[in-house]
C-alpha atoms as a PDB file:
ATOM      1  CA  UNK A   1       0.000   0.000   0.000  1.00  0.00           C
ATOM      2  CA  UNK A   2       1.380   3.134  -0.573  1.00  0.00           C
ATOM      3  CA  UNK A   3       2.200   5.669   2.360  1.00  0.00           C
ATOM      4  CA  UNK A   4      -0.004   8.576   3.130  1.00  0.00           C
ATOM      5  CA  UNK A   5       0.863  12.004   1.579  1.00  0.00           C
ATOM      6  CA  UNK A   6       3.493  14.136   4.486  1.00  0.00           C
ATOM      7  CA  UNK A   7       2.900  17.732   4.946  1.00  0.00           C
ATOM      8  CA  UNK A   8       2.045  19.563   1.883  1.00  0.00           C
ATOM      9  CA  UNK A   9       5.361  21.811   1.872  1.00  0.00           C
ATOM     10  CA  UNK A  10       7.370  18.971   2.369  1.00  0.00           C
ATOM     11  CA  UNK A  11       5.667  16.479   0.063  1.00  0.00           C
ATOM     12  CA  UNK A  12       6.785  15.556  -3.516  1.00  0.00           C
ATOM     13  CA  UNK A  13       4.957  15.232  -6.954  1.00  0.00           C
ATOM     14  CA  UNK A  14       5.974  11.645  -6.791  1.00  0.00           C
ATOM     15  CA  UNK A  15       3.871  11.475  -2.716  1.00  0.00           C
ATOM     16  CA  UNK A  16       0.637  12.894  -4.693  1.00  0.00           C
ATOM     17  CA  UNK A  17       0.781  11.105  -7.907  1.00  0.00           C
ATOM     18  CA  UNK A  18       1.017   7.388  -5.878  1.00  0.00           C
ATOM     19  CA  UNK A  19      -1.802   8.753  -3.760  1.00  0.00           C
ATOM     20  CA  UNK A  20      -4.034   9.468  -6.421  1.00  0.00           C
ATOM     21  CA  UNK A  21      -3.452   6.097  -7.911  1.00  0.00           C
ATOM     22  CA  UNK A  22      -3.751   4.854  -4.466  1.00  0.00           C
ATOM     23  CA  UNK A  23      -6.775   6.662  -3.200  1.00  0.00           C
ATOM     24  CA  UNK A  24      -9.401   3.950  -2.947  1.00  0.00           C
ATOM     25  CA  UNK A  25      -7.116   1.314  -0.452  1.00  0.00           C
ATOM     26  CA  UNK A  26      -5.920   4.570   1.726  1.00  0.00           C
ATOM     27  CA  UNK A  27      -9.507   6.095   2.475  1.00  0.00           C
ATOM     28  CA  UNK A  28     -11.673   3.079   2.596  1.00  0.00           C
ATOM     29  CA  UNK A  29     -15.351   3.603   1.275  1.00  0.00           C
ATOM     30  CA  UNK A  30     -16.542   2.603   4.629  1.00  0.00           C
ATOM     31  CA  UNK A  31     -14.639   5.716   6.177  1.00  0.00           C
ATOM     32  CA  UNK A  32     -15.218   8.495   3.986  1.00  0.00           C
ATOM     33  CA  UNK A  33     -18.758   7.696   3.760  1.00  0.00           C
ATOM     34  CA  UNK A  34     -19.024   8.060   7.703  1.00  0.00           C
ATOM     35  CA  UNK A  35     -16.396  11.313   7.228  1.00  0.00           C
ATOM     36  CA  UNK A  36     -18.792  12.610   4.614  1.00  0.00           C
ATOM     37  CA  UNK A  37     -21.806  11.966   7.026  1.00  0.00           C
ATOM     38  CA  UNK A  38     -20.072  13.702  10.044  1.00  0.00           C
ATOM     39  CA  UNK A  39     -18.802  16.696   7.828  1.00  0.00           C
ATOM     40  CA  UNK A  40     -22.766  17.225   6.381  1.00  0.00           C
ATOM     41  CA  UNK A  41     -24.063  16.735   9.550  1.00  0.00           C
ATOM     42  CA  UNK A  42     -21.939  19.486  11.180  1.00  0.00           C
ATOM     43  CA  UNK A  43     -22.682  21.922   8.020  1.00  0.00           C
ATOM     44  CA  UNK A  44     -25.849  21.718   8.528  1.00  0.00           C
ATOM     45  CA  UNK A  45     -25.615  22.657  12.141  1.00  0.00           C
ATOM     46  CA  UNK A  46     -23.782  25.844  11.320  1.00  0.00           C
ATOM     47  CA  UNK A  47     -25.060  26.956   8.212  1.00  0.00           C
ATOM     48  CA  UNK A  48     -28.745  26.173   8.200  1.00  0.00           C
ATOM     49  CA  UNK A  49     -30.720  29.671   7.960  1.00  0.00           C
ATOM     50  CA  UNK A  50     -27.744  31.055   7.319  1.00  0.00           C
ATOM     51  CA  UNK A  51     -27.077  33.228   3.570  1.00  0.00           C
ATOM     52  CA  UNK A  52     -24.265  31.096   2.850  1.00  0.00           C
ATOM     53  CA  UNK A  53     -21.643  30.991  -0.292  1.00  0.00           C
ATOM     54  CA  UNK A  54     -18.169  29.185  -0.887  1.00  0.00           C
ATOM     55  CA  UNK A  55     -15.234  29.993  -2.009  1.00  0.00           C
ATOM     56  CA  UNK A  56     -13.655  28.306  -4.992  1.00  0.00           C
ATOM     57  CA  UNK A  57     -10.235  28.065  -6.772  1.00  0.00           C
ATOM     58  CA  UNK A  58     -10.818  25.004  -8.954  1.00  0.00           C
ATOM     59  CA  UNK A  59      -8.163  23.186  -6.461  1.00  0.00           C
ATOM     60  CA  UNK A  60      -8.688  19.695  -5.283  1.00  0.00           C
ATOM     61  CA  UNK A  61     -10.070  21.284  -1.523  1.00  0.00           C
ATOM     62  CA  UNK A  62     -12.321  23.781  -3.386  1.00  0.00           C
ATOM     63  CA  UNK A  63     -13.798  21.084  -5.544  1.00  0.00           C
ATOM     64  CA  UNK A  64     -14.675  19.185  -2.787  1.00  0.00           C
ATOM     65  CA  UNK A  65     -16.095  22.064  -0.804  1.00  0.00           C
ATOM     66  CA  UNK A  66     -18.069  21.913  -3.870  1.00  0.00           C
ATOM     67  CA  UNK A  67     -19.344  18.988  -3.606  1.00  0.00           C
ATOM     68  CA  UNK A  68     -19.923  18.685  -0.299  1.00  0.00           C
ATOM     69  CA  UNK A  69     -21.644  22.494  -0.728  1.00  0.00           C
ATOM     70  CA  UNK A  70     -23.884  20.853  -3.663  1.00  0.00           C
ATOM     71  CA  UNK A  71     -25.620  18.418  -1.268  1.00  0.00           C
ATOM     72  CA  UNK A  72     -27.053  21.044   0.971  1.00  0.00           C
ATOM     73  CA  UNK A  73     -28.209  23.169  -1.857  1.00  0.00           C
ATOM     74  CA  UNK A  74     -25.535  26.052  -1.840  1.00  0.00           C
ATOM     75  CA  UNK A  75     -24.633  27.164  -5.254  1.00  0.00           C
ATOM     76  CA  UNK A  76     -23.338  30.668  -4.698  1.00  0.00           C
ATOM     77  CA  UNK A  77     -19.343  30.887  -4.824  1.00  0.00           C
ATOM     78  CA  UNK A  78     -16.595  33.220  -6.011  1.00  0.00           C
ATOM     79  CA  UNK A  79     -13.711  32.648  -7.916  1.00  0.00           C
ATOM     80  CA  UNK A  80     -10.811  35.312  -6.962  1.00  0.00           C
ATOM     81  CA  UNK A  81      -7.870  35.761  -9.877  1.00  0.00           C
ATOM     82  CA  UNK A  82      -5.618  38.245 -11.901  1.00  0.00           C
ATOM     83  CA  UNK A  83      -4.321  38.795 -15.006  1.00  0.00           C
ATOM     84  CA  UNK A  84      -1.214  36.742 -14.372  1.00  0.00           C
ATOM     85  CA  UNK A  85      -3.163  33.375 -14.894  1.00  0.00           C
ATOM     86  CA  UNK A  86      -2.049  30.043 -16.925  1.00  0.00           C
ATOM     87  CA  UNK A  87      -4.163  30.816 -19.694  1.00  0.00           C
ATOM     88  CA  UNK A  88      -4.671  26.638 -20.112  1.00  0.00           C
ATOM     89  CA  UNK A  89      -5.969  26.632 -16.239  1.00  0.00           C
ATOM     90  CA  UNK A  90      -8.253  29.514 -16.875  1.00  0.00           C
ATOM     91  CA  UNK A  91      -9.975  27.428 -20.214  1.00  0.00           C
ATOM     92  CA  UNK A  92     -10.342  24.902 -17.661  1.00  0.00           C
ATOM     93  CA  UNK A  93     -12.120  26.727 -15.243  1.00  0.00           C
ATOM     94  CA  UNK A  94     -14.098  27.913 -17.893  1.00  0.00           C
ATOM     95  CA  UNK A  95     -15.750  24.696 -19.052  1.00  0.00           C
ATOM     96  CA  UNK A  96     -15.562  22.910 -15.165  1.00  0.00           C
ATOM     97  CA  UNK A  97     -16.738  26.335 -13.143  1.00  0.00           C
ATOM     98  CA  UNK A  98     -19.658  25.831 -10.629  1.00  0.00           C
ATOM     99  CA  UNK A  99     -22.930  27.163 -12.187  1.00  0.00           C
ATOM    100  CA  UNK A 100     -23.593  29.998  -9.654  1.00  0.00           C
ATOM    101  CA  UNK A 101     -19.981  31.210  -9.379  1.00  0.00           C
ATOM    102  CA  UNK A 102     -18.899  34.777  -9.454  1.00  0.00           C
ATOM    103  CA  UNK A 103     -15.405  35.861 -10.807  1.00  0.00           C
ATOM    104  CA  UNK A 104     -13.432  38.807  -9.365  1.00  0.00           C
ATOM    105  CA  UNK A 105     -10.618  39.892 -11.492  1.00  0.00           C
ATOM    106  CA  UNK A 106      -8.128  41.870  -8.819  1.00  0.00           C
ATOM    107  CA  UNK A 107      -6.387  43.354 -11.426  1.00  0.00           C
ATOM    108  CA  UNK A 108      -2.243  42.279 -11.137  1.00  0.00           C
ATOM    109  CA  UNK A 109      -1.075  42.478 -14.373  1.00  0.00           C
ATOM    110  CA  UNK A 110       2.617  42.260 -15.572  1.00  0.00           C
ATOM    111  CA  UNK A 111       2.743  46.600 -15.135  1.00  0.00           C
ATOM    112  CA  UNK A 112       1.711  46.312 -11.508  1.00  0.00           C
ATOM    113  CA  UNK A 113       4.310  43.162 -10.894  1.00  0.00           C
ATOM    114  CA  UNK A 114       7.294  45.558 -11.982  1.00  0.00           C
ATOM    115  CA  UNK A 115       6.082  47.772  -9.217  1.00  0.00           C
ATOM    116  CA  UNK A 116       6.073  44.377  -6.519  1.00  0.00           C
ATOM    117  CA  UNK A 117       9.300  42.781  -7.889  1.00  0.00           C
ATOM    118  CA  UNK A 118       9.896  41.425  -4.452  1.00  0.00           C
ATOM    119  CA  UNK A 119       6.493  39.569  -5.092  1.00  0.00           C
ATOM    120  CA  UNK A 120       7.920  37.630  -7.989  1.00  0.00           C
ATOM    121  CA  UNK A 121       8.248  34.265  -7.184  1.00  0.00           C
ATOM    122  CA  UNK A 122       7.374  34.825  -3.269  1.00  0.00           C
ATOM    123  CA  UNK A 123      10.392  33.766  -1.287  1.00  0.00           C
ATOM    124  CA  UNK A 124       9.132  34.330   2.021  1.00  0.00           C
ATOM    125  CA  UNK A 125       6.152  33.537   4.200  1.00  0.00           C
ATOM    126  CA  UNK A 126       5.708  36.972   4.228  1.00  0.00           C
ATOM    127  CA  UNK A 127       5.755  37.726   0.763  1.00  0.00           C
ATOM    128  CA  UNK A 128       3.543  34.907  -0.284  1.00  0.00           C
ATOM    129  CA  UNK A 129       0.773  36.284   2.202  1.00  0.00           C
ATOM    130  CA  UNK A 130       0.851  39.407   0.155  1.00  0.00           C
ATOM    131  CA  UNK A 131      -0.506  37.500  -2.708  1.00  0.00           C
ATOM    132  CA  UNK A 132      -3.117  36.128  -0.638  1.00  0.00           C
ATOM    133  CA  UNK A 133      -3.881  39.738   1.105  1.00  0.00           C
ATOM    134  CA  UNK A 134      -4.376  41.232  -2.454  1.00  0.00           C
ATOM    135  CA  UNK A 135      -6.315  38.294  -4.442  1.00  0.00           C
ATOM    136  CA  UNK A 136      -8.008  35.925  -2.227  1.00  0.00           C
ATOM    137  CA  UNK A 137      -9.035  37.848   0.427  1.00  0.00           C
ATOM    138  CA  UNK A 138      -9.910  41.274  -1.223  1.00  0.00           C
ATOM    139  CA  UNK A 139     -12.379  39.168  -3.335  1.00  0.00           C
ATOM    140  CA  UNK A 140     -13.793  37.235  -1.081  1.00  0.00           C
ATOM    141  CA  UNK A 141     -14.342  40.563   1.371  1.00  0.00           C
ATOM    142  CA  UNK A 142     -15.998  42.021  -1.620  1.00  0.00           C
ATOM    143  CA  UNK A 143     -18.065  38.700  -2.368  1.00  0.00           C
ATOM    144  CA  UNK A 144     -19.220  38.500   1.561  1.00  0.00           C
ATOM    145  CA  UNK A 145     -20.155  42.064   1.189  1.00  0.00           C
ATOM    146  CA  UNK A 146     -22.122  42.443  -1.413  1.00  0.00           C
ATOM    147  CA  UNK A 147     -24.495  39.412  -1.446  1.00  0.00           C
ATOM    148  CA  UNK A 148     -24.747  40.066   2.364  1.00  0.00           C
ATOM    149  CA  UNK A 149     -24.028  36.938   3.356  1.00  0.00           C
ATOM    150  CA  UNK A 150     -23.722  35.029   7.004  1.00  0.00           C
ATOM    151  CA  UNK A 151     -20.790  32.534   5.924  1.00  0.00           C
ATOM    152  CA  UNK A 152     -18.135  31.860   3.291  1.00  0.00           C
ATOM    153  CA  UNK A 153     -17.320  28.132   3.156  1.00  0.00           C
ATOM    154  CA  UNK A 154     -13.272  27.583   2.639  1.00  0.00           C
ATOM    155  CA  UNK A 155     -11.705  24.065   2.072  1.00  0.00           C
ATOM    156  CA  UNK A 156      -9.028  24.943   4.248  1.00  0.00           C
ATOM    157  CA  UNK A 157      -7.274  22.267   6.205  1.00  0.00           C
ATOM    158  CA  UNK A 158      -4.856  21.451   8.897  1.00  0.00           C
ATOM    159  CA  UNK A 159      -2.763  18.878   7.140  1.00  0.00           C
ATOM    160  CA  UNK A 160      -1.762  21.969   4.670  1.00  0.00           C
ATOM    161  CA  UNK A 161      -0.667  24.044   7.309  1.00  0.00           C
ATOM    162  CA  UNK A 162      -3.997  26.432   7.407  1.00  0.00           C
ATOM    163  CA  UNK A 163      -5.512  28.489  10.162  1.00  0.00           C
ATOM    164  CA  UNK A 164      -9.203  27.607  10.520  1.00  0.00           C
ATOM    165  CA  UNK A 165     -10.442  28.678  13.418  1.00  0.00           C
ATOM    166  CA  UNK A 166     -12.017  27.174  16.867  1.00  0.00           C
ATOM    167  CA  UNK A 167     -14.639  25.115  15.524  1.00  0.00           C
ATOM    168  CA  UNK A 168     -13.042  25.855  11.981  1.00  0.00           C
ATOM    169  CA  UNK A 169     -14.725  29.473  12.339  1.00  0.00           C
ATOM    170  CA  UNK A 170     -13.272  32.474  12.691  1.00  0.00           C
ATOM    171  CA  UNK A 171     -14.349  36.401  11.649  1.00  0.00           C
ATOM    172  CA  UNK A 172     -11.899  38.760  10.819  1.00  0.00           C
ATOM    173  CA  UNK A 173     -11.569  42.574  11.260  1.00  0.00           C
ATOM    174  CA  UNK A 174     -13.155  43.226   7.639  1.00  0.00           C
ATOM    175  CA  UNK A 175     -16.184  40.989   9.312  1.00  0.00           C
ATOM    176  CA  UNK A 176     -16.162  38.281   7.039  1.00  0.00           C
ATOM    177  CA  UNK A 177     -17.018  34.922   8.827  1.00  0.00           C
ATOM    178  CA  UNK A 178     -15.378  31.672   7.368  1.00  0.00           C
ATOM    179  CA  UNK A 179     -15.825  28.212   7.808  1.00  0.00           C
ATOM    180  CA  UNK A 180     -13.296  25.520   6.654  1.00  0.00           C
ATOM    181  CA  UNK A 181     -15.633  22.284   7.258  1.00  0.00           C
ATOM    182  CA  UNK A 182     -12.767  20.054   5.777  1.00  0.00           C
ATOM    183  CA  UNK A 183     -10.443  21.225   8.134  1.00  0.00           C
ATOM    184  CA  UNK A 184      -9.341  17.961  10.014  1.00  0.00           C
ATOM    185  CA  UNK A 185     -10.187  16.036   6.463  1.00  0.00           C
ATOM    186  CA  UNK A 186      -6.535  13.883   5.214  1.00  0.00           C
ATOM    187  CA  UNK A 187      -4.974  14.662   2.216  1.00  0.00           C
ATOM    188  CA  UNK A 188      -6.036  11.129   1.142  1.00  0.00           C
ATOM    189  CA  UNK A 189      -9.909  11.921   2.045  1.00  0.00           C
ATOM    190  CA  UNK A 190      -9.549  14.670  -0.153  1.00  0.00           C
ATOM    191  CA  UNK A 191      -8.310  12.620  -3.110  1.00  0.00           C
ATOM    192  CA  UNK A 192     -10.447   9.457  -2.419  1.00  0.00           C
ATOM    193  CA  UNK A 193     -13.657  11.772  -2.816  1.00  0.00           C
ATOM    194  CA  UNK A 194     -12.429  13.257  -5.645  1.00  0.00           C
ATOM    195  CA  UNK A 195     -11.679  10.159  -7.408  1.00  0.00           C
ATOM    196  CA  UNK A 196     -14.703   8.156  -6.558  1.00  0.00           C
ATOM    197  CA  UNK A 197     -17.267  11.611  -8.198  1.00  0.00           C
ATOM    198  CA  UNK A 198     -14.954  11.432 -11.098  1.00  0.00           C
ATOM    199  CA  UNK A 199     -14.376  14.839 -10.637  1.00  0.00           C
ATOM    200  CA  UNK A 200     -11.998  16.364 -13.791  1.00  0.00           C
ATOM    201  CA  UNK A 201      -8.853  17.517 -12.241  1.00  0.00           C
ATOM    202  CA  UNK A 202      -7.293  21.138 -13.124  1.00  0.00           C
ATOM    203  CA  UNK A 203      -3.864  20.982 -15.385  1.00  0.00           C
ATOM    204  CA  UNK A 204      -1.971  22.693 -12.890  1.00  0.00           C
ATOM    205  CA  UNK A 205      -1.818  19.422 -11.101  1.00  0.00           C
ATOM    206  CA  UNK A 206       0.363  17.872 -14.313  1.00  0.00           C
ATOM    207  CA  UNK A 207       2.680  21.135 -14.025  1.00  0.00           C
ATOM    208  CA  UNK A 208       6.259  20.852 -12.250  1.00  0.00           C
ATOM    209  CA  UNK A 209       6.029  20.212  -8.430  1.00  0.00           C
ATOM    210  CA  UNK A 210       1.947  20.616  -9.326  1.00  0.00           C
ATOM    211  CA  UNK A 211       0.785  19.140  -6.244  1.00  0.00           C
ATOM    212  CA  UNK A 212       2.707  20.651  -4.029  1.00  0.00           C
ATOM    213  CA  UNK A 213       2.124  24.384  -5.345  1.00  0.00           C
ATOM    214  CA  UNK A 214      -1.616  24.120  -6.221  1.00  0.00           C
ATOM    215  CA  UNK A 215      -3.815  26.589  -7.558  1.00  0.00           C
ATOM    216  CA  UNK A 216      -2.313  30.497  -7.965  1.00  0.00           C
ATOM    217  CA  UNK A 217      -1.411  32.558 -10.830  1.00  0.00           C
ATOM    218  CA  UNK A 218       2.237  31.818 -12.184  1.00  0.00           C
ATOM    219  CA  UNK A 219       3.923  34.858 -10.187  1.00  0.00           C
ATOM    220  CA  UNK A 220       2.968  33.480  -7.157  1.00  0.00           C
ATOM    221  CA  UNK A 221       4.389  30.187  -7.632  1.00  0.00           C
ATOM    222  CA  UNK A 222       5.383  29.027  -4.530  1.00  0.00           C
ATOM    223  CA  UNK A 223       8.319  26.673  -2.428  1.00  0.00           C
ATOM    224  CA  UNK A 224      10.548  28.052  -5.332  1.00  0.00           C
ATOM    225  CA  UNK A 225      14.180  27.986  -3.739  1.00  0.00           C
ATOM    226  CA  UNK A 226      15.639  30.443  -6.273  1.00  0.00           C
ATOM    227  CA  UNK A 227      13.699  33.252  -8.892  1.00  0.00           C
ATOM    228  CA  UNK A 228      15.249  31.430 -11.457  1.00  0.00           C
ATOM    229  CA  UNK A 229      13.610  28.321 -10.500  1.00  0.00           C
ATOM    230  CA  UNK A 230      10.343  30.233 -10.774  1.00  0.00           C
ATOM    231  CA  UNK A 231      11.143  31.422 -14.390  1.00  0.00           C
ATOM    232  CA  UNK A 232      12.530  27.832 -14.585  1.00  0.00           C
ATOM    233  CA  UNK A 233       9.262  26.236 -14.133  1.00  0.00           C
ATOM    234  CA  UNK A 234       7.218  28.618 -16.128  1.00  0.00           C
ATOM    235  CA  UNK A 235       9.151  28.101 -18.978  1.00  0.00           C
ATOM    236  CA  UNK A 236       8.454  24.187 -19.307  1.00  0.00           C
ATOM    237  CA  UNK A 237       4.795  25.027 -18.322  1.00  0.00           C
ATOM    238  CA  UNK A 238       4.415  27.954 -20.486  1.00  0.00           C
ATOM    239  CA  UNK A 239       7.507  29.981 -22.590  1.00  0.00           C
ATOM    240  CA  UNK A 240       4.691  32.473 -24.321  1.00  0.00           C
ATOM    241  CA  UNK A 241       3.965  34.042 -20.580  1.00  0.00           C
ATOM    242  CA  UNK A 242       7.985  33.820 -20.280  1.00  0.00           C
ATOM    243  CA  UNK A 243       8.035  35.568 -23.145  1.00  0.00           C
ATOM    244  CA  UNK A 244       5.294  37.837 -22.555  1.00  0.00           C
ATOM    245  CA  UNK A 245       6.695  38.745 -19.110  1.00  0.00           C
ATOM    246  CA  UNK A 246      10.357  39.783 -20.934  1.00  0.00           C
ATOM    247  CA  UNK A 247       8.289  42.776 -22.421  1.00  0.00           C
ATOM    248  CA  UNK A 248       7.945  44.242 -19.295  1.00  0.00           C
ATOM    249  CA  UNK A 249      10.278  42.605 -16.333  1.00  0.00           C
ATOM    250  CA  UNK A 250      13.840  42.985 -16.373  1.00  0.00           C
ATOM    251  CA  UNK A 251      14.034  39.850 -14.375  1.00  0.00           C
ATOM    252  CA  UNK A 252      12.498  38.045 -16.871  1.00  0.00           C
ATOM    253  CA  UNK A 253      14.860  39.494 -19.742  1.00  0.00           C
ATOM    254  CA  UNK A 254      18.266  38.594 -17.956  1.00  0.00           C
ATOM    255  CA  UNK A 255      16.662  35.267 -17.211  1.00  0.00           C
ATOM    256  CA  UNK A 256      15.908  34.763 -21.009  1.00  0.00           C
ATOM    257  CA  UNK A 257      19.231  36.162 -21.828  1.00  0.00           C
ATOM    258  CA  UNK A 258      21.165  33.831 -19.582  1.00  0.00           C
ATOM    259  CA  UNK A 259      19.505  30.974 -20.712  1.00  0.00           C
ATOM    260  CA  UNK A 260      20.346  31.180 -24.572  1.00  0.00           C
ATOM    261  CA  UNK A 261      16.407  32.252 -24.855  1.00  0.00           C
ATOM    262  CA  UNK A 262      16.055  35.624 -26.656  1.00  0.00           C
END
C-alpha cells in the first residue's frame, strides 16, 4: 500500500501522484462515507438559515467544498484571480466552473508586478501572504459584502498548514465569517472523494512540483528555492507568458538572456 501524503510543503509530486493512484485502499469507502456523514451533519448545524456561499479556486479542496456544498443546496461561490493566470488553467475553469460562481478579477497584471518585484516568485512567508492579502481575500471581502451573506465556506485544512479557526470558524476585522468544514479532512480523504465523483482535475496538477504548489497565478508560484527556478518552471509550463513577461520585467529578460532564450 502506498504511504499517506506528508505535509504539503514537504511532500513531492511523486507522494501525490502514488496517492491518487492509491486513493481507494488509503480512504476506505466505509470511512469516507461516515467522514462525509459527520462533515454534512456538522454543516448543517452551522449553516442552516444562514445566507451562505463558498469559495472556490478550482483546487482539489475547493472542488470538494463543492461537492460537499452541492448536497445542501448552496450554489453561490466566487472565484478570486488576476491577469497573471495560466491561460490553459483559466480554459479549464471555464468549461468545469460551478454554475452559480462569481469571478473577481483583482487586477495584477505584468505593469503592476514591476512595481512588486519582491512579489515575484514569493520567497518568504511573508511575501507569499501578500498575494493572498491582495487576491483571495480582497475578493472574497468584496463577495461576503455584497451578497450580504452570514458565511463563506473555505476548504481549508490542517494537514496543509492552514488556520481555521475554533470550531473551523473564525471572523476577521473586515467581518467576514469563514468556515473551513474540511479542516481535520486527510490529504487522502480529499483525493479518495475526488476520485470516486470522477471529478476532472485542473492541469496545474500535471505542471512541475503541481501538487505541491496548487492553484495560484504563475507569479505566485510558490516553495521556489531560487527566482530562477520560478522562471525555470514557467518556462516548461508555459515559454509564451515567459516571453510575454520579458516585455515588461527585467528579471524576466536577464533570465531569457542567460539561458540562450532571446
Amino acid at each position: 500500500m502506498a504511504a499517506p501524503v506528508p505535509r504539503k510543503q514537504i511532500s513531492t509530486q511523486a507522494d501525490w501522484l502514488r496517492a491518487w493512484e492509491n486513493a481507494e485502499s488509503l480512504m476506505p469507502a466505509a470511512d469516507l462515507d461516515a467522514l462525509i456523514e459527520r462533515t454534512l451533519a456538522e454543516m448543517r448545524g452551522k449553516l442552516t438559515g444562514k445566507r451562505v456561499a463558498f469559495a472556490w479556486s478550482g483546487g482539489k479542496d475547493s472542488l470538494v467544498i463543492e461537492w460537499l456544498c452541492s448536497q445542501l443546496g448552496i450554489t453561490q461561490s466566487v472565484f478570486a484571480m488576476t491577469n497573471l493566470e495560466y491561460p490553459d488553467f483559466l480554459a479549464w475553469v471555464t468549461n468545469h466552473m460551478p454554475p452559480e460562481l462569481t469571478t473577481i478579477n483583482t487586477g495584477q497584471d505584468l505593469a503592476w508586478l514591476a512595481k512588486h518585484p519582491k512579489l515575484l516568485f514569493p520567497q518568504s512567508a511573508t511575501d507569499n501572504a501578500q498575494w493572498f492579502r491582495a487576491v483571495q481575500h480582497r475578493a472574497q471581502r468584496q463577495f461576503f459584502h455584497q451578497k450580504g451573506l452570514d458565511v463563506l465556506v473555505l476548504g481549508r485544512r490542517h494537514a496543509e498548514g492552514n488556520h481555521c479557526g475554533p470550531g473551523g470558524v473564525y471572523t476577521n476585522r473586515e467581518k467576514v465569517t469563514r468556515y473551513s468544514p474540511i479542516r481535520d479532512w486527510s490529504h487522502e480523504a480529499v483525493l479518495a472523494l475526488l476520485k470516486r465523483e470522477r471529478y476532472s482535475l485542473p492541469p496545474i496538477y500535471g505542471y512541475p512540483r503541481g501538487w505541491q504548489v496548487g492553484t495560484g497565478n504563475w507569479a505566485q508560484r510558490l516553495y521556489t528555492k531560487t527566482r530562477e527556478q520560478g522562471w525555470d518552471e514557467t518556462w516548461q509550463i508555459d515559454p509564451n507568458i515567459v516571453r510575454q513577461a520579458a516585455g515588461v520585467l527585467s528579471q524576466a529578460r536577464e533570465y531569457m538572456a542567460k539561458k540562450g532564450l532571446a
